[in-house]
C-alpha atoms as a PDB file:
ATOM      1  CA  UNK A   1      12.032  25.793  22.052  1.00  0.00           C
ATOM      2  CA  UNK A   2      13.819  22.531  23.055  1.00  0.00           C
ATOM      3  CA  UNK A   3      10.002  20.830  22.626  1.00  0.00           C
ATOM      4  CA  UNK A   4       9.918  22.198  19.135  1.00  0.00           C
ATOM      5  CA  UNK A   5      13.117  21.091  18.089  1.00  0.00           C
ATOM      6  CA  UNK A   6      12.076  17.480  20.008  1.00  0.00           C
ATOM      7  CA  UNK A   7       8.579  17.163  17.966  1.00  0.00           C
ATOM      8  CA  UNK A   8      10.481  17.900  15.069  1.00  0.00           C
ATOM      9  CA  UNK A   9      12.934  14.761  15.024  1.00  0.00           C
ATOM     10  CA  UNK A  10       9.831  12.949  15.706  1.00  0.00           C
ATOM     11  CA  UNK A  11       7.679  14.018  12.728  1.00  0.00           C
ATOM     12  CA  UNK A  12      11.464  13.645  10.765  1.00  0.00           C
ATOM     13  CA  UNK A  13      11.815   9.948  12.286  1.00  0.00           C
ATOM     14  CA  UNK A  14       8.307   9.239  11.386  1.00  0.00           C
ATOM     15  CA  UNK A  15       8.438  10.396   8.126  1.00  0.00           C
ATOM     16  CA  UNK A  16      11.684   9.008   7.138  1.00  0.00           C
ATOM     17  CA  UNK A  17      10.859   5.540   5.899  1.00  0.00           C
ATOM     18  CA  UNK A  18       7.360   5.257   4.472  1.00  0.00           C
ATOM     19  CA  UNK A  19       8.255   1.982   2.893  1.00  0.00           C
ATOM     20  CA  UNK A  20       6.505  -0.184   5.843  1.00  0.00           C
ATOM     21  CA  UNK A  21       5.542  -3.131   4.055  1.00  0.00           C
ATOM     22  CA  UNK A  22       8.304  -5.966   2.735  1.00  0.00           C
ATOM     23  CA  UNK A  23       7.037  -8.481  -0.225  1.00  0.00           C
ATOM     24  CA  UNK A  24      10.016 -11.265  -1.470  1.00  0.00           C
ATOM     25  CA  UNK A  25      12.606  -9.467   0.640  1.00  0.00           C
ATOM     26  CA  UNK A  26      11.726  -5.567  -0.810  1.00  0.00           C
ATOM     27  CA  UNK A  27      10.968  -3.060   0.809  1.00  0.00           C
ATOM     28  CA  UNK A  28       7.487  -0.815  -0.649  1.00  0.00           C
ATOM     29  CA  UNK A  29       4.483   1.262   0.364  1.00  0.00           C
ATOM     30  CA  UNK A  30       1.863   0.255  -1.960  1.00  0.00           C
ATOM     31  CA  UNK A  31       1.134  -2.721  -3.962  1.00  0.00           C
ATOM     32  CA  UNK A  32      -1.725  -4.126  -6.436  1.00  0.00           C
ATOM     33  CA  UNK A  33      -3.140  -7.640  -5.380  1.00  0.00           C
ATOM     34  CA  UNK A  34      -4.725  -9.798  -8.016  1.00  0.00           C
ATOM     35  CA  UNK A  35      -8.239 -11.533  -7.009  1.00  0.00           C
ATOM     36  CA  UNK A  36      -8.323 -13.805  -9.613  1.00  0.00           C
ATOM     37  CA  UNK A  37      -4.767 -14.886  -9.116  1.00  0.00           C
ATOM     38  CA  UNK A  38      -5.130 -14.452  -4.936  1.00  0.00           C
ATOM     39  CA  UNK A  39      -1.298 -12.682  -5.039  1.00  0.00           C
ATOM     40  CA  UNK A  40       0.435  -9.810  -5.096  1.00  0.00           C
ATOM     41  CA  UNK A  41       1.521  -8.664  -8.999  1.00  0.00           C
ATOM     42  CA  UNK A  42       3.055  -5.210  -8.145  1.00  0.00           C
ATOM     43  CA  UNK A  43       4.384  -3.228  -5.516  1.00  0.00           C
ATOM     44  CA  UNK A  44       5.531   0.066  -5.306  1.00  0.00           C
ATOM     45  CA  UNK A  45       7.943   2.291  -2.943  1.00  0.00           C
ATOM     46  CA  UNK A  46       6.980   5.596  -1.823  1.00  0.00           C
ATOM     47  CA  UNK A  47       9.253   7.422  -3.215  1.00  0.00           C
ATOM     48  CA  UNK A  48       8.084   6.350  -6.618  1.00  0.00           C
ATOM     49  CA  UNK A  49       4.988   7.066  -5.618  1.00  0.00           C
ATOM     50  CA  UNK A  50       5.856  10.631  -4.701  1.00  0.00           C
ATOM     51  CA  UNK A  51       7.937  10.908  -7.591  1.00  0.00           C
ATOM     52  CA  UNK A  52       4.920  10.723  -9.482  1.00  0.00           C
ATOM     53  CA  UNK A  53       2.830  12.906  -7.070  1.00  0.00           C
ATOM     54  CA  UNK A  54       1.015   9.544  -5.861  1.00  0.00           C
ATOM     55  CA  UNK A  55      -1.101   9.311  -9.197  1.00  0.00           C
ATOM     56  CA  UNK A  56      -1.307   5.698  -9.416  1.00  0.00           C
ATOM     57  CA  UNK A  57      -1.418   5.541 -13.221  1.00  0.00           C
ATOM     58  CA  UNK A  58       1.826   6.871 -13.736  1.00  0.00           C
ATOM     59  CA  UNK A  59       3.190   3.930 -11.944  1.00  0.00           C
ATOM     60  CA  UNK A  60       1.056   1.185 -12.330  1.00  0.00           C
ATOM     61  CA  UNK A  61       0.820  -1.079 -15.476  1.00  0.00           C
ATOM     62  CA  UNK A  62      -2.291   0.062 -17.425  1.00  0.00           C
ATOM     63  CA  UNK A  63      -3.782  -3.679 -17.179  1.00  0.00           C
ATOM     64  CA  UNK A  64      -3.277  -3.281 -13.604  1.00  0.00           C
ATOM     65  CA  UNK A  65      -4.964  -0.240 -13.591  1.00  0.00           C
ATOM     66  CA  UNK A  66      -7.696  -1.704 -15.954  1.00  0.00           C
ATOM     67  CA  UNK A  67      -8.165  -4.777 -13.402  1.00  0.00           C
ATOM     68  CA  UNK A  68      -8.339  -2.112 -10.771  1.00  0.00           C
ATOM     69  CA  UNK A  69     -11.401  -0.210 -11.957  1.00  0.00           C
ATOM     70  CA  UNK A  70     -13.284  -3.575 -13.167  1.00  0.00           C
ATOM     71  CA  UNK A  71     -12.831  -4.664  -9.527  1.00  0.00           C
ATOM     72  CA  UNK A  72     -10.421  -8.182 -10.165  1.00  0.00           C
ATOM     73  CA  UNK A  73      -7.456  -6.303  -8.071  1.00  0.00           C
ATOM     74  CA  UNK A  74      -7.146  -4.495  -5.157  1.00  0.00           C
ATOM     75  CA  UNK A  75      -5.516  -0.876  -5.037  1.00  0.00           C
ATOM     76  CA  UNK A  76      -3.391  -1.481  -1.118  1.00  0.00           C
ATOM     77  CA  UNK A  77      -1.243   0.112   0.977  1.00  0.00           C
ATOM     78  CA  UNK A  78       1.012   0.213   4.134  1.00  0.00           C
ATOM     79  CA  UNK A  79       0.388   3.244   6.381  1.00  0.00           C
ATOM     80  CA  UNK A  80       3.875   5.365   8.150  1.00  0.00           C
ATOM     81  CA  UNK A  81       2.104   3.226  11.316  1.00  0.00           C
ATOM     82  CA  UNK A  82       2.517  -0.060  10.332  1.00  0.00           C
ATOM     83  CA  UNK A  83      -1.874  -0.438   9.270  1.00  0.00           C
ATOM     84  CA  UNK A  84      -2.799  -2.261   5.950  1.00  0.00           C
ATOM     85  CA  UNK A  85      -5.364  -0.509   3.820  1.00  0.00           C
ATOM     86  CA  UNK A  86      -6.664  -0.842   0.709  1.00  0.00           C
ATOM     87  CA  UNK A  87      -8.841   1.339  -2.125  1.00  0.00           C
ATOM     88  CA  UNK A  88     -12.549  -0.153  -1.972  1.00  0.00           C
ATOM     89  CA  UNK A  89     -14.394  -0.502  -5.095  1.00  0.00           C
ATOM     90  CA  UNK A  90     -18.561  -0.653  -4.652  1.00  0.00           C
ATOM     91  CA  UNK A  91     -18.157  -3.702  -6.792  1.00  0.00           C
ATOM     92  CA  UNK A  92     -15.653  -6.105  -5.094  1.00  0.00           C
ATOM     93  CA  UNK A  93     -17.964  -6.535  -2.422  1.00  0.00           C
ATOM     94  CA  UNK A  94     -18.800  -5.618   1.413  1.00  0.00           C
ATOM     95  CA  UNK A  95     -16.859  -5.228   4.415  1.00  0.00           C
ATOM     96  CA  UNK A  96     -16.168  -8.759   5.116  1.00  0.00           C
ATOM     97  CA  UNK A  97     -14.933  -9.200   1.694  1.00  0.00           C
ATOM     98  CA  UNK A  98     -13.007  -6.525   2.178  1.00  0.00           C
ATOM     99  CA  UNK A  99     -11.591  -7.734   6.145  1.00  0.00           C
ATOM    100  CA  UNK A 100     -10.923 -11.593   3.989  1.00  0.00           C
ATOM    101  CA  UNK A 101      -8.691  -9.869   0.630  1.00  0.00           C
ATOM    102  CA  UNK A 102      -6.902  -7.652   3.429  1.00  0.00           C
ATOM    103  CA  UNK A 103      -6.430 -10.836   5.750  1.00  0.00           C
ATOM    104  CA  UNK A 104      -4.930 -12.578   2.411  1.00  0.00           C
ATOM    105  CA  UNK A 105      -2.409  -9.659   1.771  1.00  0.00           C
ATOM    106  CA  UNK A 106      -1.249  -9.614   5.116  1.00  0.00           C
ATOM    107  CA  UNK A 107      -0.100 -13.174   5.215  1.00  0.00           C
ATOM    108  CA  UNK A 108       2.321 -12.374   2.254  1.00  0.00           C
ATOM    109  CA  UNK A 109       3.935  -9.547   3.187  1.00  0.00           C
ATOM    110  CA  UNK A 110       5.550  -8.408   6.519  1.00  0.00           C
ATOM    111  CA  UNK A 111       4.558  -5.310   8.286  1.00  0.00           C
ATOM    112  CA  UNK A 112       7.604  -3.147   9.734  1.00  0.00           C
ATOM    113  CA  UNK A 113       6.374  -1.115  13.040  1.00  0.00           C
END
């Protein structure tokens, strides 16, 4: 029992800050990162995210969401273990365009482990 209860508080402590990335001193979980404008334009915490059971147009800006699908911003987001990751769209480009964008990101935000 006590190794229940144990790996219980750790899925809890895990769990209870999702918001693992910090842009201009906020907190958030996902953001959307402009190509043509090489910067971040929104971010989002989790728990608006959940709030809207994680469907991204109810809490994006539809022009976002229109720069989204026509591939001039990146969909991202910061994993409960501290990894970047980001949507891929067939026509942003390849891997290392995709390794370059997610280097980019990372130097404007800090990661919390």
């Amino acid at each position: 029992m006590r190794l229940k209860k144990y790996l219980t508080e750790i899925d809890a402590s895990v769990f209870k800050d999702m918001n693992k990335g910090v842009y201009k001193g906020k907190k958030f979980w996902s953001g959307v990162y402009s190509l043509r404008k090489n910067n971040i334009v929104s971010t989002t915490t989790y728990e608006e995210a959940e709030k809207n059971d994680f469907h991204h147009s109810f809490y994006i800006k539809d022009n976002l969401i229109k720069e989204i699908a026509n591939g001039s911003a990146l969909f991202f987001w910061v994993e409960f273990t501290g990894v970047l990751n980001a949507d891929w769209h067939i026509n942003i480009g390849d891997n290392k365009s995709r390794a370059v964008i997610l280097k980019q990101i990372k130097k404007k935000i800090k990661i919390i482990k």
